[in-house]
Protein backbone atom coordinates (compact mmCIF):
# COMPACT_ATOMS: atom_id res chain seq x y z
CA UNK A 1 0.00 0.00 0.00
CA UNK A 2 3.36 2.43 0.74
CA UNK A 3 4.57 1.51 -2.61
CA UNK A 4 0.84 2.58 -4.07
CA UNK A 5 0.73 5.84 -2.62
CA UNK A 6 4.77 6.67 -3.53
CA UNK A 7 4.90 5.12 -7.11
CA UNK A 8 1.69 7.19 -8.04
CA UNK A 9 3.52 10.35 -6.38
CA UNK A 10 6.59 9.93 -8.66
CA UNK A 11 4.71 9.48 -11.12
CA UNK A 12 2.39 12.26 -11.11
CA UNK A 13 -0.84 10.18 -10.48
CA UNK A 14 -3.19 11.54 -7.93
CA UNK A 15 -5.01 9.46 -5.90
CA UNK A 16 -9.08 9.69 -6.11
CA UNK A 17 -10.04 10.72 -2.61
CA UNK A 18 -10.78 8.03 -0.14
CA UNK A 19 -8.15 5.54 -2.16
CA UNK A 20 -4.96 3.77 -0.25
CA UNK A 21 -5.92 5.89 2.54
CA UNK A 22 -3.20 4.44 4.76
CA UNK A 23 -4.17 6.49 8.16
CA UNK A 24 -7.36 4.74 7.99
CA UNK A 25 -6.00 1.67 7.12
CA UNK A 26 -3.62 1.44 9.81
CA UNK A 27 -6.06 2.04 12.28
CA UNK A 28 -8.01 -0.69 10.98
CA UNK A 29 -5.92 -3.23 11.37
CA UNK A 30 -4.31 -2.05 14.71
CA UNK A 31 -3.35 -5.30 16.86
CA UNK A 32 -2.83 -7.80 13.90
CA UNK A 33 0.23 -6.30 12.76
CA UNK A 34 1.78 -9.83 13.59
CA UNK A 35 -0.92 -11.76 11.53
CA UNK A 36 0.74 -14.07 9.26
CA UNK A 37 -0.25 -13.97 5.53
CA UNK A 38 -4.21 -15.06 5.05
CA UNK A 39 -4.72 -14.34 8.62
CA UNK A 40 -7.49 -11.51 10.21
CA UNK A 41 -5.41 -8.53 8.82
CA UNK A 42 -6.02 -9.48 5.73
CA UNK A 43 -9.85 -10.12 5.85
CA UNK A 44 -9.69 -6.13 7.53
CA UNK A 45 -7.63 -5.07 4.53
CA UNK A 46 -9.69 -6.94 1.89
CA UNK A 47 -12.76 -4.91 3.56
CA UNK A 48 -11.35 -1.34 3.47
CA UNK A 49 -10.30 -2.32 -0.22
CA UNK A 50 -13.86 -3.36 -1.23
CA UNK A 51 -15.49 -0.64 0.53
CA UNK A 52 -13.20 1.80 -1.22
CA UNK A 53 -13.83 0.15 -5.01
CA UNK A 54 -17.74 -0.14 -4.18
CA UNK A 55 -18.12 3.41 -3.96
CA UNK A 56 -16.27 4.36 -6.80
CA UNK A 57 -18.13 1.36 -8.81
CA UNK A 58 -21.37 2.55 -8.09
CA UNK A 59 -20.03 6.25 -8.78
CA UNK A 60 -19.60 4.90 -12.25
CA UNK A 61 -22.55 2.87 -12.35
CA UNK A 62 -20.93 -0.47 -12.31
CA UNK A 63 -22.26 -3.22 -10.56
CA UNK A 64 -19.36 -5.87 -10.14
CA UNK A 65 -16.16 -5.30 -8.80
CA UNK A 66 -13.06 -8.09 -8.65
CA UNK A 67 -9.22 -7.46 -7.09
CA UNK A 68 -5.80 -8.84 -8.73
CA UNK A 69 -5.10 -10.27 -5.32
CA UNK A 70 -6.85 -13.20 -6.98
CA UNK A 71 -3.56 -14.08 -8.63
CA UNK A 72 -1.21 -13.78 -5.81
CA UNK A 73 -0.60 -17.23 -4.62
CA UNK A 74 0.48 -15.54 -1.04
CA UNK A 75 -3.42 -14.78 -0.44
CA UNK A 76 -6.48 -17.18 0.27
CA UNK A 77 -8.82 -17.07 -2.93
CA UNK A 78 -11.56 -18.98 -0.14
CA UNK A 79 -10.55 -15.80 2.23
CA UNK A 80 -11.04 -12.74 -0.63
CA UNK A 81 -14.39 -15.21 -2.27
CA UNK A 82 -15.45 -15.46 1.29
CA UNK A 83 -15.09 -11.58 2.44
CA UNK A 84 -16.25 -10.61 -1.51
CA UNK A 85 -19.69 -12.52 -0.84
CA UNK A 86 -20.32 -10.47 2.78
CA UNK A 87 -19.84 -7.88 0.66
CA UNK A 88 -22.31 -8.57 -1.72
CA UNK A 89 -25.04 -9.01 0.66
CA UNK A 90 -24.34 -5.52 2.43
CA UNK A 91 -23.33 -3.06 -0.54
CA UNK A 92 -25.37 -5.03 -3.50
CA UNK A 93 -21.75 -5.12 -5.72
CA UNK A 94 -21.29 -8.52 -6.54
CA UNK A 95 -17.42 -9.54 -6.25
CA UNK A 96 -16.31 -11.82 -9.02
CA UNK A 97 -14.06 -14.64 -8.29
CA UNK A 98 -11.99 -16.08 -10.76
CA UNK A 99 -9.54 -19.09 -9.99
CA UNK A 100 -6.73 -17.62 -12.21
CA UNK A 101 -4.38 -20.02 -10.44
CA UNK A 102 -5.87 -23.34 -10.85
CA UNK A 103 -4.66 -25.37 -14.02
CA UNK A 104 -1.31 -24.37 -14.07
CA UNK A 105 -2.48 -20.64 -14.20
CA UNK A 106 0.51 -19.76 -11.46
CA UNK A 107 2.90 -21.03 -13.89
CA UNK A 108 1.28 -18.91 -17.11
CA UNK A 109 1.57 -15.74 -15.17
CA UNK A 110 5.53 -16.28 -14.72
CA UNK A 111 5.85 -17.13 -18.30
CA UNK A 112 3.46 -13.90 -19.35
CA UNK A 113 6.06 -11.99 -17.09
CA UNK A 114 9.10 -12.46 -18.56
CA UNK A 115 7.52 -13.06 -22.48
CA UNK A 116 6.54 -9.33 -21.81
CA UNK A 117 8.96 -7.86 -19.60
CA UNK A 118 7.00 -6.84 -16.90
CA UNK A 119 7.20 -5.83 -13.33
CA UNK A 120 5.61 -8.29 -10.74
CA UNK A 121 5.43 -7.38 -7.30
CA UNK A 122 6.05 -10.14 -4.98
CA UNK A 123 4.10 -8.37 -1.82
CA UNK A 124 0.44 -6.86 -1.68
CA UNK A 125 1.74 -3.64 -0.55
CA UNK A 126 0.85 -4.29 3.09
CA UNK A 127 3.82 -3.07 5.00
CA UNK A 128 3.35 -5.79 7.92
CA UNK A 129 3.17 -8.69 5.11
CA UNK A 130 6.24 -7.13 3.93
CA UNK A 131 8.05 -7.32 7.11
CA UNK A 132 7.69 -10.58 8.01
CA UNK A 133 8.47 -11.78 4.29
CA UNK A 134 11.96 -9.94 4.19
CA UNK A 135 12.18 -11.41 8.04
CA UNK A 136 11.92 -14.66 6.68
CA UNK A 137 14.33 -13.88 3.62
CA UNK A 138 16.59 -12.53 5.74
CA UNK A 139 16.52 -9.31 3.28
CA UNK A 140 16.81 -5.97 4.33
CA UNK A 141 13.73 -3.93 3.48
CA UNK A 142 14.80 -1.62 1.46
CA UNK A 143 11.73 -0.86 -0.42
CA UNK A 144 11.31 1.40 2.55
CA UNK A 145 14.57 3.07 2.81
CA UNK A 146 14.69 6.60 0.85
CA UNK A 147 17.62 9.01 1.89
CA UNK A 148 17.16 12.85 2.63
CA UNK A 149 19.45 13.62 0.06
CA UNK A 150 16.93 12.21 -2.55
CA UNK A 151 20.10 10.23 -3.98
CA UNK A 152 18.30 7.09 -6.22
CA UNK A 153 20.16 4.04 -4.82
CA UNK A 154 20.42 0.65 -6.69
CA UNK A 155 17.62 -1.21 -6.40
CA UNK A 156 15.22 1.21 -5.15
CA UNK A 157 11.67 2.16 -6.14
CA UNK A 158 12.86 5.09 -7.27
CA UNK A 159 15.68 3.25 -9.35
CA UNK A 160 13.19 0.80 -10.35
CA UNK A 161 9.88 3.51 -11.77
CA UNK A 162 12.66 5.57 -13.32
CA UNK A 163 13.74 2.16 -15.41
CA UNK A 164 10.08 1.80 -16.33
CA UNK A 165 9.19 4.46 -17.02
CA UNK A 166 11.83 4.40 -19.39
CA UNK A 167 10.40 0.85 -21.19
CA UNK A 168 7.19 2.78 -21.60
CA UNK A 169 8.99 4.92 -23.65
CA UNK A 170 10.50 2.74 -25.80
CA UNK A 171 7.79 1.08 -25.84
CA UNK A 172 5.78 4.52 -27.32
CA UNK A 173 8.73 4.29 -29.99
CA UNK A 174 8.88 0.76 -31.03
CA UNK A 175 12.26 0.33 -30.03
CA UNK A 176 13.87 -3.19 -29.15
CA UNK A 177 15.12 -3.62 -25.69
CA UNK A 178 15.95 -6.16 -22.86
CA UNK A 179 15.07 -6.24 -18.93
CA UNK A 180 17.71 -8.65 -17.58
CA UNK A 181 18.33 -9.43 -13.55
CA UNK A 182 21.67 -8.95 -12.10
CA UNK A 183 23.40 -10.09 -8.92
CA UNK A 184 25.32 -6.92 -7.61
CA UNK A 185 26.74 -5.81 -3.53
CA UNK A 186 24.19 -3.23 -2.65
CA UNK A 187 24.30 -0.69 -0.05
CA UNK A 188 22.22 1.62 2.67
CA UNK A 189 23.56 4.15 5.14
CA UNK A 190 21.42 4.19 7.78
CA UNK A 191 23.14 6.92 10.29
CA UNK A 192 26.48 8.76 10.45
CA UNK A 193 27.70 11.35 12.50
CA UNK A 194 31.34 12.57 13.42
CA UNK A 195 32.52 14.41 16.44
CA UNK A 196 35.22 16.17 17.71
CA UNK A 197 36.44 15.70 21.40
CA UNK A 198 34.03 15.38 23.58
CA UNK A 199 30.57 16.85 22.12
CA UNK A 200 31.29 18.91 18.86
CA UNK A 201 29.32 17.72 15.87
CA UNK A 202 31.27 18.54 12.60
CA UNK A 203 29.55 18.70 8.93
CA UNK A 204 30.59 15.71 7.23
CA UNK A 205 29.38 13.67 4.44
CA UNK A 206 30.51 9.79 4.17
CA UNK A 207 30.68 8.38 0.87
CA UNK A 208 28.62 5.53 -0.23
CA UNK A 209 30.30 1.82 0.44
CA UNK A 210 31.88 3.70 3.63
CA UNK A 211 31.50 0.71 6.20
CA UNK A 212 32.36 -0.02 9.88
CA UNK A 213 32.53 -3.44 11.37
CA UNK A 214 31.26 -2.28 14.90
CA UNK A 215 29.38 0.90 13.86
CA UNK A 216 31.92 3.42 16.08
CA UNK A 217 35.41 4.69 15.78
CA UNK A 218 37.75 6.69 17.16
CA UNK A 219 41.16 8.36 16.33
CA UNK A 220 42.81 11.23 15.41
CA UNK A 221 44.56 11.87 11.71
CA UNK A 222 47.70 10.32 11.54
CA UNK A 223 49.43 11.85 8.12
CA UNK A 224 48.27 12.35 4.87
CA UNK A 225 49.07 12.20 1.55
CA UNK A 226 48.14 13.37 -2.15
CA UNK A 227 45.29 15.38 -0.39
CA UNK A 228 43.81 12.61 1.28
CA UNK A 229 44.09 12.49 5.05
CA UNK A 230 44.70 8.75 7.34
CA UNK A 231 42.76 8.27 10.75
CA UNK A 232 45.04 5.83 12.61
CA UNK A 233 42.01 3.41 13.03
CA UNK A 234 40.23 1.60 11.02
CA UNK A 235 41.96 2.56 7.56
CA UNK A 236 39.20 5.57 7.51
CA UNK A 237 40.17 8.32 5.38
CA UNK A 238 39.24 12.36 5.36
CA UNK A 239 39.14 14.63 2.33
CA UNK A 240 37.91 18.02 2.43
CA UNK A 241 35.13 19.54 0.33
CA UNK A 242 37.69 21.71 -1.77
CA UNK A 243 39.26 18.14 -2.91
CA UNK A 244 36.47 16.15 -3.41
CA UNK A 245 34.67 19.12 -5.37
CA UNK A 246 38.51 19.03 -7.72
CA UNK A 247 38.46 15.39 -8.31
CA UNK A 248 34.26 15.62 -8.93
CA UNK A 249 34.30 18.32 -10.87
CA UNK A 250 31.73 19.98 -9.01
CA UNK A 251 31.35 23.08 -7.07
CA UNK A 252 29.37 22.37 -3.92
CA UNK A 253 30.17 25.57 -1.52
CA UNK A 254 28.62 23.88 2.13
CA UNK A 255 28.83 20.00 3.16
CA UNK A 256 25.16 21.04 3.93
CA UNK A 257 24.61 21.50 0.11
CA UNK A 258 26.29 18.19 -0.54
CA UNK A 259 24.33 15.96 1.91
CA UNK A 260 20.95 17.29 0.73
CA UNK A 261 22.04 17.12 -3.49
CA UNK A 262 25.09 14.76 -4.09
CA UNK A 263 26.40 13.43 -6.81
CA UNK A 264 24.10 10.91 -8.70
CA UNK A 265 25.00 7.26 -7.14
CA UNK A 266 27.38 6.44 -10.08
CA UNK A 267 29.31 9.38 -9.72
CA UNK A 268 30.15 9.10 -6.88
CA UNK A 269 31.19 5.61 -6.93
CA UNK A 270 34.05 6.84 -9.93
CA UNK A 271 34.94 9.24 -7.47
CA UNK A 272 35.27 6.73 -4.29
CA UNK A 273 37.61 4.94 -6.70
CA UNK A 274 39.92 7.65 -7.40
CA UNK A 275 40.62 8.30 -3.56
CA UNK A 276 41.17 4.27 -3.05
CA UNK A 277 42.28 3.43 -6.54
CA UNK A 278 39.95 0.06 -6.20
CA UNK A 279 36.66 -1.12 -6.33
CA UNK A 280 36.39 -3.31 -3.91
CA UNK A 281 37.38 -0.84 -0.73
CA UNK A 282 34.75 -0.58 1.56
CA UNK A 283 36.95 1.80 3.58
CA UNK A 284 35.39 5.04 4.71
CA UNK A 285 35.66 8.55 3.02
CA UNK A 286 34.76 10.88 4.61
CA UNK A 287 34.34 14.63 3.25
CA UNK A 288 34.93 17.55 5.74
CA UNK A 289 35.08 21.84 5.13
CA UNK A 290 38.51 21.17 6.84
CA UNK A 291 40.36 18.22 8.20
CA UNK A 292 39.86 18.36 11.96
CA UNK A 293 42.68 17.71 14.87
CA UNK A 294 42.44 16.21 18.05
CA UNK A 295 40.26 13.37 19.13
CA UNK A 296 37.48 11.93 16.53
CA UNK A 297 34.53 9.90 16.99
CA UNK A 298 32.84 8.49 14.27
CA UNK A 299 29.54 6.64 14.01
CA UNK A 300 28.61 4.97 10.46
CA UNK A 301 25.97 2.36 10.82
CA UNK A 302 25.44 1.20 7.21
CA UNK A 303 24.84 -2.31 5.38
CA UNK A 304 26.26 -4.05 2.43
CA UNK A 305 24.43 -6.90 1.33
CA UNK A 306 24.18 -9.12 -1.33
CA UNK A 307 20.94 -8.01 -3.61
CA UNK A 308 19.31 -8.25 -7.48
CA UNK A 309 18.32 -5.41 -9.05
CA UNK A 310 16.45 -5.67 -12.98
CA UNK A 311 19.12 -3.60 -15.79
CA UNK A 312 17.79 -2.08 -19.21
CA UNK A 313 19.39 -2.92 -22.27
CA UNK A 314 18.51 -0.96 -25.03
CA UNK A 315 19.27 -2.52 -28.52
CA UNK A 316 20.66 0.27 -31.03
């Protein structure tokens, strides 16, 4: 239901009023946030999304109404036919129930899928389901995860409805093209922050892939060299805004400015690899107005994990 309410924001699509209404929503279903999949949340949920398709069917002077959750093999077709029929007898708009997954009909829809190069959602929407399915996967949730610098990560909604939106358009222009899946070391940076002494909270920005194994670190700089400047712990490494706006080619005046509009993800990946000269550092950079003295603390709690993320390949 999150990814409903953001996807149609990206994309410019605004919500009739009364649809995906997720304060009411939440309310409803208050107390069976642990349900498991086909359990009560999802007879609550199946209500609010009836309700909310009645009205606008009779607005439109339609009498039947049906749901794709039909084809989902995660929900009960007995639960949504069961729920659909209440329905019927209380609102008067008969829910049809088609068993689109009987007769090898799970199997067609993963064939239709990849014939056409389409997107398939393996959740409802429900945040809760969601939870306990990348629980179980032992996934991060990243479908979730947006950072403040509006910075499209890999793998992301954002990544993915830019992509897509893409294939619509060459689509519109009858061009050949290719959605392929790729196995790739993703990455989220949850919280950083770096102080000096005691209590003093300097600006700083840490580049993407910047990891630490226990989350905190302290030092002080140790030398430096070629404009980039050594903490003597954990191989972390300091460069000031001046440099990294020289080897970006940029011209970013506050490490306010760059936290809240960085480079695009790419970019600054290219540029991670000309402080390390490798690809495979995960050591963190970390860009200051001026490389600070004394004691340092720094807290980076981010993830790099394993992930799949779907690539366009445009055929000239």
């Amino acid at each position: 239901m999150l990814d409903v309410q953001r996807s149609c924001k990206k994309l410019g699509i605004e919500l009739l009023e009364g649809e995906y209404d997720y304060e009411n929503w939440l309310e409803a279903v208050r107390g069976l946030e642990k349900e498991p999949e086909k359990g009560a949340r999802c007879e609550v949920c199946f209500d609010k999304r009836f309700t909310t398709s009645a009205k606008k069917a009779l607005e439109l002077g339609e009498k039947k109404i049906t749901t794709t959750l039909l084809v989902s093999p995660l929900k009960s077709q007995e639960q949504l036919k069961r729920v659909g029929d209440e329905f019927y007898q209380s609102h008067g708009v008969e829910f049809v129930a088609v068993d689109y997954r009987s007769g090898g009909g799970t199997q067609d829809q993963s064939r239709v899928t990849k014939e056409e190069q389409l997107y398939r959602q393996d959740y409802c929407g429900c945040i809760f389901g969601l939870t306990m399915q990348r629980e179980q996967q032992n996934r991060l949730m990243d479908e979730m995860l947006s950072p403040i610098s509006g910075q499209i990560l890999p793998a992301s909604i954002e990544e993915r409805l830019y992509m897509y939106t893409k294939r619509n358009e060459l689509e519109d222009e009858d061009k050949e093209y290719k959605i392929i899946r790729q196995k790739f070391l993703n990455y989220r940076q949850f919280n950083f922050k770096l102080i000096s002494g005691k209590k003093d909270v300097l600006e700083a920005y840490a580049l993407s892939y910047s990891t630490l194994p226990r989350k905190k670190a302290q030092g002080r700089i140790e030398f430096s060299y070629d404009d980039v400047h050594y903490l003597n712990r954990e191989e972390i490494k300091f460069i000031t805004l001046q440099t990294y706006n020289n080897l970006s080619n940029s011209n970013y005046k506050t490490i306010r400015e760059l936290i809240y509009n960085p480079l695009n993800f790419d970019e600054e990946l290219i540029l991670r690899t000309t402080v390390l000269g490798s690809n495979y550092d995960l050591t963190p950079i970390i860009v200051v107005n001026e490389i600070p003295t004394g004691k340092l603390t720094i807290y980076l709690d981010a993830k790099v994990y394993e992930d799949t993320k779907e690539k366009l390949i445009i055929f000239s």
